[in-house]
Structures are given as structure tokens and as C-alpha cells.
PDB file of N, CA and C in Angstrom:
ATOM      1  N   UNK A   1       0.299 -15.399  -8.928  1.00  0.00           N
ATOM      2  CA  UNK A   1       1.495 -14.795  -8.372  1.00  0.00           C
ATOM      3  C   UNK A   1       2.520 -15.864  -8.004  1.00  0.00           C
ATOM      4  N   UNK A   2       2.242 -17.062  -7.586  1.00  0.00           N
ATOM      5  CA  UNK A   2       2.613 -17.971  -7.030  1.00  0.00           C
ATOM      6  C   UNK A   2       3.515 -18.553  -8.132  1.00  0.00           C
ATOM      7  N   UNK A   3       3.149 -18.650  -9.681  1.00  0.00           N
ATOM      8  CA  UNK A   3       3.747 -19.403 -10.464  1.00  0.00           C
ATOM      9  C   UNK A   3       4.835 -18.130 -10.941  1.00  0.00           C
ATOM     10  N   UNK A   4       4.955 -16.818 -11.356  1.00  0.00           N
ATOM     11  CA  UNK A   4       5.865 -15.602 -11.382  1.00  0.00           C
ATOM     12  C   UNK A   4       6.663 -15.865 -10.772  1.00  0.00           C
ATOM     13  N   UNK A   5       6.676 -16.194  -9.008  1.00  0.00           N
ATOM     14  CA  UNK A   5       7.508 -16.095  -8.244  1.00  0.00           C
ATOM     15  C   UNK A   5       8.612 -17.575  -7.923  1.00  0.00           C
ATOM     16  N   UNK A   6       7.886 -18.564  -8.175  1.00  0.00           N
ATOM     17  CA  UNK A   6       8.339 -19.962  -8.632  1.00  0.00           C
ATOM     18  C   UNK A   6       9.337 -20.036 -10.578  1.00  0.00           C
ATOM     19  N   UNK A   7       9.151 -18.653 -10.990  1.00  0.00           N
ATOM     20  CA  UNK A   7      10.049 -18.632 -12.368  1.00  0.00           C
ATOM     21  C   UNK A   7      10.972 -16.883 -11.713  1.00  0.00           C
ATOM     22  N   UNK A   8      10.941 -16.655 -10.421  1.00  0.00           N
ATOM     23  CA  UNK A   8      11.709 -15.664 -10.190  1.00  0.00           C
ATOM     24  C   UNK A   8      11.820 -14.207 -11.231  1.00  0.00           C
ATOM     25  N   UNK A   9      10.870 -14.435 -11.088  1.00  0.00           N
ATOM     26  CA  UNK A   9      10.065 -13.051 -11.865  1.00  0.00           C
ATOM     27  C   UNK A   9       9.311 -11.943 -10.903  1.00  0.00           C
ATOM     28  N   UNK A  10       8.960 -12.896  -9.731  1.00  0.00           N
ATOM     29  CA  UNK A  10       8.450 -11.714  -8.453  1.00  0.00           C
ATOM     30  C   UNK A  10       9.029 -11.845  -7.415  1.00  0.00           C
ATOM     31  N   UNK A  11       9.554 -11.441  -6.587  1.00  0.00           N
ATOM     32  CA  UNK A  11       9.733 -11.494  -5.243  1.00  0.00           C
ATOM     33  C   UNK A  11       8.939 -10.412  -4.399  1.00  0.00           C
ATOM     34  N   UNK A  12       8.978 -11.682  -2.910  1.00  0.00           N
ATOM     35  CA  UNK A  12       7.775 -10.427  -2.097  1.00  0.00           C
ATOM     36  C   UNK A  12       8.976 -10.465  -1.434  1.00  0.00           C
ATOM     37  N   UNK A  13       8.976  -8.901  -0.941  1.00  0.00           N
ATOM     38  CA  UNK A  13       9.579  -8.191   0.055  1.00  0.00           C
ATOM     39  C   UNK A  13       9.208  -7.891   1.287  1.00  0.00           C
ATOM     40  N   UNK A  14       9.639  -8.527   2.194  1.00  0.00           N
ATOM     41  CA  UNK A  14       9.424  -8.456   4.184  1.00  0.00           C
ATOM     42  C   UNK A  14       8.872  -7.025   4.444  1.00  0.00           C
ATOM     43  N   UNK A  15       8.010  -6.954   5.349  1.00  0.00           N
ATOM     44  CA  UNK A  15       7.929  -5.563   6.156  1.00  0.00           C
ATOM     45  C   UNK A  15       8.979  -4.838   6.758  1.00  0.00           C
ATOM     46  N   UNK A  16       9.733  -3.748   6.866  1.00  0.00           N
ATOM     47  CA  UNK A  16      11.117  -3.441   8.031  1.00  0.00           C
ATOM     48  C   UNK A  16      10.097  -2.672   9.096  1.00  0.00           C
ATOM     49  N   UNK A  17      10.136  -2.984   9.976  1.00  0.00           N
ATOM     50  CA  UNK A  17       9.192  -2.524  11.577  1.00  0.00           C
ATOM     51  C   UNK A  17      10.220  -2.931  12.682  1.00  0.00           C
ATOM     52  N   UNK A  18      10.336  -2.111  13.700  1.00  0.00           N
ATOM     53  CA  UNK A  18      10.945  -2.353  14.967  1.00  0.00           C
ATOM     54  C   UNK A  18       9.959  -3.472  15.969  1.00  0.00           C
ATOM     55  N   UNK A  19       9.052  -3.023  15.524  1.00  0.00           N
ATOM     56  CA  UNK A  19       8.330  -4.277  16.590  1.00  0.00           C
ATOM     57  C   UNK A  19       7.597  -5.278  15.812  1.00  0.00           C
ATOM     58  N   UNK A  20       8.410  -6.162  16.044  1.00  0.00           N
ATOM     59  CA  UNK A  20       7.840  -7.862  15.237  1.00  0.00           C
ATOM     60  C   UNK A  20       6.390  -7.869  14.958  1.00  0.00           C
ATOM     61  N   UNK A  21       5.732  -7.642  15.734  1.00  0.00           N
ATOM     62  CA  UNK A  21       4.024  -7.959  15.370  1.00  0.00           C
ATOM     63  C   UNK A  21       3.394  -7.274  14.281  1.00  0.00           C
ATOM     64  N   UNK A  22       4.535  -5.768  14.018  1.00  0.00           N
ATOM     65  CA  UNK A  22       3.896  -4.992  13.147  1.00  0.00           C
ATOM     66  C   UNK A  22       4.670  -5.583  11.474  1.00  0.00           C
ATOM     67  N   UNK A  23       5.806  -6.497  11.960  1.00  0.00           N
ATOM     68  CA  UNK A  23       6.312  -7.284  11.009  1.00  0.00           C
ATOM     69  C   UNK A  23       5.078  -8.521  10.313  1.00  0.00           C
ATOM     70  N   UNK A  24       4.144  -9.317  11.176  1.00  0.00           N
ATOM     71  CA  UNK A  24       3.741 -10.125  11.036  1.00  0.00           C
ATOM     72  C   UNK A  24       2.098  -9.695  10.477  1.00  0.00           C
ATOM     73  N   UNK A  25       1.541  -8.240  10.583  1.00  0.00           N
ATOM     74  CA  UNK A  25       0.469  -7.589  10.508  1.00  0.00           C
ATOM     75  C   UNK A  25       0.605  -7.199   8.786  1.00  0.00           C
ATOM     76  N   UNK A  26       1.370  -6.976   9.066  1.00  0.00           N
ATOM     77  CA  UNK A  26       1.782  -5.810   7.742  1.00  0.00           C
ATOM     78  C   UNK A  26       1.837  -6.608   6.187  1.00  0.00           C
ATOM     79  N   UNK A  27       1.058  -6.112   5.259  1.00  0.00           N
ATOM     80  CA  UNK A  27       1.605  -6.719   3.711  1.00  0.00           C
ATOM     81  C   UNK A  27       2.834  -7.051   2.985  1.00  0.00           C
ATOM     82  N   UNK A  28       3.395  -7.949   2.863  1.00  0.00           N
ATOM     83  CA  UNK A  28       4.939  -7.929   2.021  1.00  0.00           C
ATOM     84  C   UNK A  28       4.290  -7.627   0.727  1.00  0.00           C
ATOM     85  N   UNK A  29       5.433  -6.855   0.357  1.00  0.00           N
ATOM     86  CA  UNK A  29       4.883  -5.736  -1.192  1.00  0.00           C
ATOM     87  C   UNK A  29       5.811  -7.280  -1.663  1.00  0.00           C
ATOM     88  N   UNK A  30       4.820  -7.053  -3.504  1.00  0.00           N
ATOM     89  CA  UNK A  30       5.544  -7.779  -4.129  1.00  0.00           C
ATOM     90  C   UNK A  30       6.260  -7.224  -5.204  1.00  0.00           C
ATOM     91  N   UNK A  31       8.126  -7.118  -5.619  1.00  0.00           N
ATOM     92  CA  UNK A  31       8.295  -6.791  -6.385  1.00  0.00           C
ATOM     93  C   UNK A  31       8.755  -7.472  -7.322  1.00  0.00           C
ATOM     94  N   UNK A  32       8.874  -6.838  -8.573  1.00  0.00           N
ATOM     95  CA  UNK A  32       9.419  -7.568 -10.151  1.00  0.00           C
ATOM     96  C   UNK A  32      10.999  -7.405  -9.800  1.00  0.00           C
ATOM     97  N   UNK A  33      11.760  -8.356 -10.541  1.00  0.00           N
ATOM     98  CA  UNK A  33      13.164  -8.883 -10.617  1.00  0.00           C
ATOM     99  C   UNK A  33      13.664  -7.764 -11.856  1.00  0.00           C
ATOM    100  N   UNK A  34      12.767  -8.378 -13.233  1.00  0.00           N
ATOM    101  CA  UNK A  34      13.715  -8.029 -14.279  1.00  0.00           C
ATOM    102  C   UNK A  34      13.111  -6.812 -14.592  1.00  0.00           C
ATOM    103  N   UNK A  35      13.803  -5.412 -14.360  1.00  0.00           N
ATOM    104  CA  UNK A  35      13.069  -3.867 -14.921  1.00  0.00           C
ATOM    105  C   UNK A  35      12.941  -3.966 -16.501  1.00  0.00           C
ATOM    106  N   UNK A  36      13.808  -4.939 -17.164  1.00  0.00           N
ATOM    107  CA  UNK A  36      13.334  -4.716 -18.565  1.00  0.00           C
ATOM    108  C   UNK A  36      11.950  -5.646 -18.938  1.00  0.00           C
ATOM    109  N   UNK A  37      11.419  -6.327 -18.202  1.00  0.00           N
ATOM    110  CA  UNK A  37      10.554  -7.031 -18.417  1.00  0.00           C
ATOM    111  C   UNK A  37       9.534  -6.088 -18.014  1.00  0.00           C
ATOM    112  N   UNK A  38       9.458  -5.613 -16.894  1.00  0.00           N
ATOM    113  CA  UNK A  38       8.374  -4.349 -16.265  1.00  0.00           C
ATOM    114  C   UNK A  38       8.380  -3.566 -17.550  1.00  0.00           C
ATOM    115  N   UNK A  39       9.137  -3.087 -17.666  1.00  0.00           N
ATOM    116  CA  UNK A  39       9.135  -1.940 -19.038  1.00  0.00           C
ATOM    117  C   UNK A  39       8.643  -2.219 -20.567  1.00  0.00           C
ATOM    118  N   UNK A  40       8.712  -3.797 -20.812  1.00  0.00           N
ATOM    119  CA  UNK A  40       8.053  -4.163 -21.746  1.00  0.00           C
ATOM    120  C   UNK A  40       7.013  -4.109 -21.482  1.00  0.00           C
ATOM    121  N   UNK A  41       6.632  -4.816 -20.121  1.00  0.00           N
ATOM    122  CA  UNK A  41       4.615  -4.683 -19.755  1.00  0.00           C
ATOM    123  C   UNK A  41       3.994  -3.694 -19.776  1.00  0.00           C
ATOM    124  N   UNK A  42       4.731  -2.244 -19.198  1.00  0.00           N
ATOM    125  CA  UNK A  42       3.878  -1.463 -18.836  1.00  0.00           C
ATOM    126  C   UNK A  42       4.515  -0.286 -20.407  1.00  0.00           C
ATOM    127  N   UNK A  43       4.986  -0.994 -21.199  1.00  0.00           N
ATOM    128  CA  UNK A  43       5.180  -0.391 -22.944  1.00  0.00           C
ATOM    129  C   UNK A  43       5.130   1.071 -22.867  1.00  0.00           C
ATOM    130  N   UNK A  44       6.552   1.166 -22.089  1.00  0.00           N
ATOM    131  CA  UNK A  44       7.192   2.439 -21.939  1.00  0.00           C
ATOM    132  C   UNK A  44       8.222   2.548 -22.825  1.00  0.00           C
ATOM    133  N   UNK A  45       8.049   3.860 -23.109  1.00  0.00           N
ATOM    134  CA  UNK A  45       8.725   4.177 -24.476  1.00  0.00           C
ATOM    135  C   UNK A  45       9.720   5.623 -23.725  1.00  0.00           C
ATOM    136  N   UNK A  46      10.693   6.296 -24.701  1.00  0.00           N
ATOM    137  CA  UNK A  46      11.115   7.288 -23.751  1.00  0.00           C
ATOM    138  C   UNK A  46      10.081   9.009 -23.781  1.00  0.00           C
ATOM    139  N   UNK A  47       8.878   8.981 -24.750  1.00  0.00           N
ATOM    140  CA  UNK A  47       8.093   9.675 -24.832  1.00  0.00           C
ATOM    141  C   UNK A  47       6.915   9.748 -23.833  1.00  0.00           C
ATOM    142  N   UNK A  48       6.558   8.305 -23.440  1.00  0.00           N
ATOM    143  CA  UNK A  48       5.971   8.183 -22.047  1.00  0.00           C
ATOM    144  C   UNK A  48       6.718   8.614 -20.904  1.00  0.00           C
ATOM    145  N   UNK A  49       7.950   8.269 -20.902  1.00  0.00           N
ATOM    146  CA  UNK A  49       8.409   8.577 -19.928  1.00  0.00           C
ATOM    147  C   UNK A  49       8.253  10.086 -19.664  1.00  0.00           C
ATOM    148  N   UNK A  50       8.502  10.742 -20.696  1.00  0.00           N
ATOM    149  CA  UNK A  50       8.535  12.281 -20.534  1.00  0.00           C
ATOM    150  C   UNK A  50       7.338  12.843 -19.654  1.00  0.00           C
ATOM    151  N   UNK A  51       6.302  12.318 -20.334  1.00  0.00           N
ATOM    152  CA  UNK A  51       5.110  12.395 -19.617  1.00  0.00           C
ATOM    153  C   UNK A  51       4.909  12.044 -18.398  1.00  0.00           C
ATOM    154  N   UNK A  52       5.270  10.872 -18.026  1.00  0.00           N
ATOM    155  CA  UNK A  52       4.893  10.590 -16.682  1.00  0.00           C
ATOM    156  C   UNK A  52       6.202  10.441 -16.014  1.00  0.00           C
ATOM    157  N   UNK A  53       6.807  11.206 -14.901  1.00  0.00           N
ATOM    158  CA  UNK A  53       8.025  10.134 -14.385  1.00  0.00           C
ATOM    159  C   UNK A  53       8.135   9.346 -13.716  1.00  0.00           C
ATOM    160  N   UNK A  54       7.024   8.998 -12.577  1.00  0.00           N
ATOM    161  CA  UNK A  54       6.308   8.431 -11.856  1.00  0.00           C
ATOM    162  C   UNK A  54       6.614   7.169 -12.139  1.00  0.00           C
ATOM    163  N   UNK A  55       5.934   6.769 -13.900  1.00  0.00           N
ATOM    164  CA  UNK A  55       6.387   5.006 -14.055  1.00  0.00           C
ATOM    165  C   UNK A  55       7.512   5.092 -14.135  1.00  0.00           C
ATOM    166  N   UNK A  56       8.807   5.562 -14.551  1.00  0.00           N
ATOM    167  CA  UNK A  56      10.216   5.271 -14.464  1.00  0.00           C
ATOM    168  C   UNK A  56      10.695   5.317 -13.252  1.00  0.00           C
ATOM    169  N   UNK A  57       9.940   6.009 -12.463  1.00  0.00           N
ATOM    170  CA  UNK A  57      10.850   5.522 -10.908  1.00  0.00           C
ATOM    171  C   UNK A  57      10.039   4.535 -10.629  1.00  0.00           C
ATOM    172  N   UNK A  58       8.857   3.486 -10.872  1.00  0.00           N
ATOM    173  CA  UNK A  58       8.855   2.042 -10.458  1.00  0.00           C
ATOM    174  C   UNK A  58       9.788   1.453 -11.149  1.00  0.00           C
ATOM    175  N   UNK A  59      10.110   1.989 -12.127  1.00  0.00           N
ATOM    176  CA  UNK A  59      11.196   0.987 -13.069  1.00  0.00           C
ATOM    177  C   UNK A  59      12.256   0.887 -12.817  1.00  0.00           C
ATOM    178  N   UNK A  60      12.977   2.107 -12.226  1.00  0.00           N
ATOM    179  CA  UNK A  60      14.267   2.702 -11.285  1.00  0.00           C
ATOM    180  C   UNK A  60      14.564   1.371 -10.289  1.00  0.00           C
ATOM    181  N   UNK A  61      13.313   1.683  -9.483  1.00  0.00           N
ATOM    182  CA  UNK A  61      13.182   1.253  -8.349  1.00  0.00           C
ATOM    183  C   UNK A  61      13.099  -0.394  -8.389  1.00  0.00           C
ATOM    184  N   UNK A  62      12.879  -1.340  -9.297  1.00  0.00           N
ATOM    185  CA  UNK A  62      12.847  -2.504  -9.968  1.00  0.00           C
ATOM    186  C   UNK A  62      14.586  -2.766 -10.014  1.00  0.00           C
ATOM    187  N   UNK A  63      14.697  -1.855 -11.210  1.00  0.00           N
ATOM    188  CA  UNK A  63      16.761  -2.324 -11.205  1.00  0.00           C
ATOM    189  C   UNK A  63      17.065  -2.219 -10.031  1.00  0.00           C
ATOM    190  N   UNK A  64      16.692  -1.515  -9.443  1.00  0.00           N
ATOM    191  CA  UNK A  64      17.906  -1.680  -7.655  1.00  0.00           C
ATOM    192  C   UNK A  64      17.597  -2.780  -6.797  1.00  0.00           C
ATOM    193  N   UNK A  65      15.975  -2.910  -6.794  1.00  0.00           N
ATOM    194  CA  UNK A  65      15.877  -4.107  -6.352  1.00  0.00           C
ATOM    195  C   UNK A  65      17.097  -5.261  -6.514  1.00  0.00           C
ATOM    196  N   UNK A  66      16.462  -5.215  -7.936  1.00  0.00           N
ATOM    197  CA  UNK A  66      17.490  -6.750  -8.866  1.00  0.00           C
ATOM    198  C   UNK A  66      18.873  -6.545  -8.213  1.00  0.00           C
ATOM    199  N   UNK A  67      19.329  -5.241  -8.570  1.00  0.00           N
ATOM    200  CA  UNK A  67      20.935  -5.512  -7.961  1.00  0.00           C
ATOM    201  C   UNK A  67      21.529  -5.598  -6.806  1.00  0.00           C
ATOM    202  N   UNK A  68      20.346  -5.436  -5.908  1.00  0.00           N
ATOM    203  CA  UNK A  68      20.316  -5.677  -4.791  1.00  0.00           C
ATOM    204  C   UNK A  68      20.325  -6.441  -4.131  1.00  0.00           C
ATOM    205  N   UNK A  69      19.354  -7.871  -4.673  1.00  0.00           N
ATOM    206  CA  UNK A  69      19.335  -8.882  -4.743  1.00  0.00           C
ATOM    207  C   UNK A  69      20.556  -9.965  -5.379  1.00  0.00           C
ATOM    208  N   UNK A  70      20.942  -9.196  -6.042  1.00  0.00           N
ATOM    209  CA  UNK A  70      22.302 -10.504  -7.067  1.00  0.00           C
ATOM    210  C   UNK A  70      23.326 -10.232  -5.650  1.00  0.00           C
ATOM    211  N   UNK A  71      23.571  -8.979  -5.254  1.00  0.00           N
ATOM    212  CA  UNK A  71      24.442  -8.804  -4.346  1.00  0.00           C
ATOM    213  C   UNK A  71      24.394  -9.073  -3.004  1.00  0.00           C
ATOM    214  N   UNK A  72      23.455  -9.663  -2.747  1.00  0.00           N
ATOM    215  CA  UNK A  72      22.853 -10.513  -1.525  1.00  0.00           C
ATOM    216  C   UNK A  72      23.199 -11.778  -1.469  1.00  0.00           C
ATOM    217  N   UNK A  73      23.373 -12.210  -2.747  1.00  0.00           N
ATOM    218  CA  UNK A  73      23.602 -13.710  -2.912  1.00  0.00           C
ATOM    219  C   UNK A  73      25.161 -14.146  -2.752  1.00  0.00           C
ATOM    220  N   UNK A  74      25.875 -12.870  -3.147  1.00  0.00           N
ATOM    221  CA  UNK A  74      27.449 -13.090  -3.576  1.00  0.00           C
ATOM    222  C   UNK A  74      28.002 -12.565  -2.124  1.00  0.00           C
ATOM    223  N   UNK A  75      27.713 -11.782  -1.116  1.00  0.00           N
ATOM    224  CA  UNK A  75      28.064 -11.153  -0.897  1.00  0.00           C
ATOM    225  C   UNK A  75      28.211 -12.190   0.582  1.00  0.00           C
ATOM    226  N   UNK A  76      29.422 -11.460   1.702  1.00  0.00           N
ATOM    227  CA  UNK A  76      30.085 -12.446   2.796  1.00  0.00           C
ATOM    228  C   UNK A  76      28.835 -12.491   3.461  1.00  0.00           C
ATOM    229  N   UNK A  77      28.420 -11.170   4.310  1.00  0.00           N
ATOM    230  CA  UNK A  77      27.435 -11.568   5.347  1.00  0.00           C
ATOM    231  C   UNK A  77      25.971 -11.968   5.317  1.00  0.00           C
ATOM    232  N   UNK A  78      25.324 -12.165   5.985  1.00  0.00           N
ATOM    233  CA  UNK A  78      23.418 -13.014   5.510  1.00  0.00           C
ATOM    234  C   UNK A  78      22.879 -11.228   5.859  1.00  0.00           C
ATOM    235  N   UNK A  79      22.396 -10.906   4.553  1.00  0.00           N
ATOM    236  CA  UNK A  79      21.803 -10.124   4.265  1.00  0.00           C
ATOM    237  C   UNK A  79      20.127 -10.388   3.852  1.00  0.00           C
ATOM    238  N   UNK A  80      19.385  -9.754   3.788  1.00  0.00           N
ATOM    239  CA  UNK A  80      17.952  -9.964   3.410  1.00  0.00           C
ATOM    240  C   UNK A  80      17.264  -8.418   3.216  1.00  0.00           C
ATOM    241  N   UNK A  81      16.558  -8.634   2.132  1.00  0.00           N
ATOM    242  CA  UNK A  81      16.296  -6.928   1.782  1.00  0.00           C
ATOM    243  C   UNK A  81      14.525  -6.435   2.187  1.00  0.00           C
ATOM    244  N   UNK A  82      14.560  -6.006   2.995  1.00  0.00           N
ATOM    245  CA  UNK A  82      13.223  -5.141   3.236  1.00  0.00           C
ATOM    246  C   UNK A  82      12.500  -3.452   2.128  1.00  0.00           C
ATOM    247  N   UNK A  83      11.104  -3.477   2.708  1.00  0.00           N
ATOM    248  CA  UNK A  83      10.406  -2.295   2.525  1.00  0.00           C
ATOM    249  C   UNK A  83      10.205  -1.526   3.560  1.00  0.00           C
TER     250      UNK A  83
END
């Protein structure tokens, strides 16, 4: 995971909790950057998709990440994105 995330291919995402400890307890999920790269791995086609929709909203949910992230970087105030 360590070398993915060192080629910015994964990022782990913080806990969002009101009380810090449950910040420091808790798993940071790790997510994928590029949704077209997810979508090559998990060799989704738009006939799978039909079938399942389930994997297209991890895939959904991947692009927003990403753009979420580019716009974190550009953007005036210090932002940081949680789960």
C-alpha cells in the first residue's frame, strides 16, 4: 500500500468524528485517485455495470474523491478531505 500511495495512486482518508479520540481509534479508509484506473482493475464494462450498480458508485465515488482533491490543492483556504 505504501508504494501505491508514494506513486499517488492511493490516498488514506482521515476519520470526521467530533471527539478527537474517536479520530485517533478509528481506521482511515484508503481511497484510489484515478477512477479510470479502478475501472480498468475491477474490468467494468457498461454491461457489468447494468448488473451491478453498486461497483459504479465505488467508481462514482473515486472521481469525486480525485476532484476533490485537485481542488484542495488550488483552492484559497487549507482544506483537508474526510470520511
Amino acid at each position: 500500500m505504501g508504494v501505491f500511495e508514494q506513486m499517488y495512486l492511493l490516498k488514506r482518508s482521515e476519520v470526521w468524528a467530533r471527539n478527537r479520540l474517536k479520530r485517533v481509534v478509528k481506521t482511515p479508509k484508503l481511497q484510489f485517485i484515478d477512477s479510470g484506473l479502478l475501472t480498468a482493475l475491477l474490468d467494468l464494462t457498461p454491461e457489468k455495470i447494468a448488473l451491478d450498480r453498486t461497483r459504479f458508485g465505488h467508481v462514482l465515488e473515486t472521481f469525486v474523491f480525485g476532484e476533490l482533491l485537485k481542488h484542495t490543492t488550488t483552492a484559497d483556504g487549507d482544506y483537508r478531505l474526510f470520511y
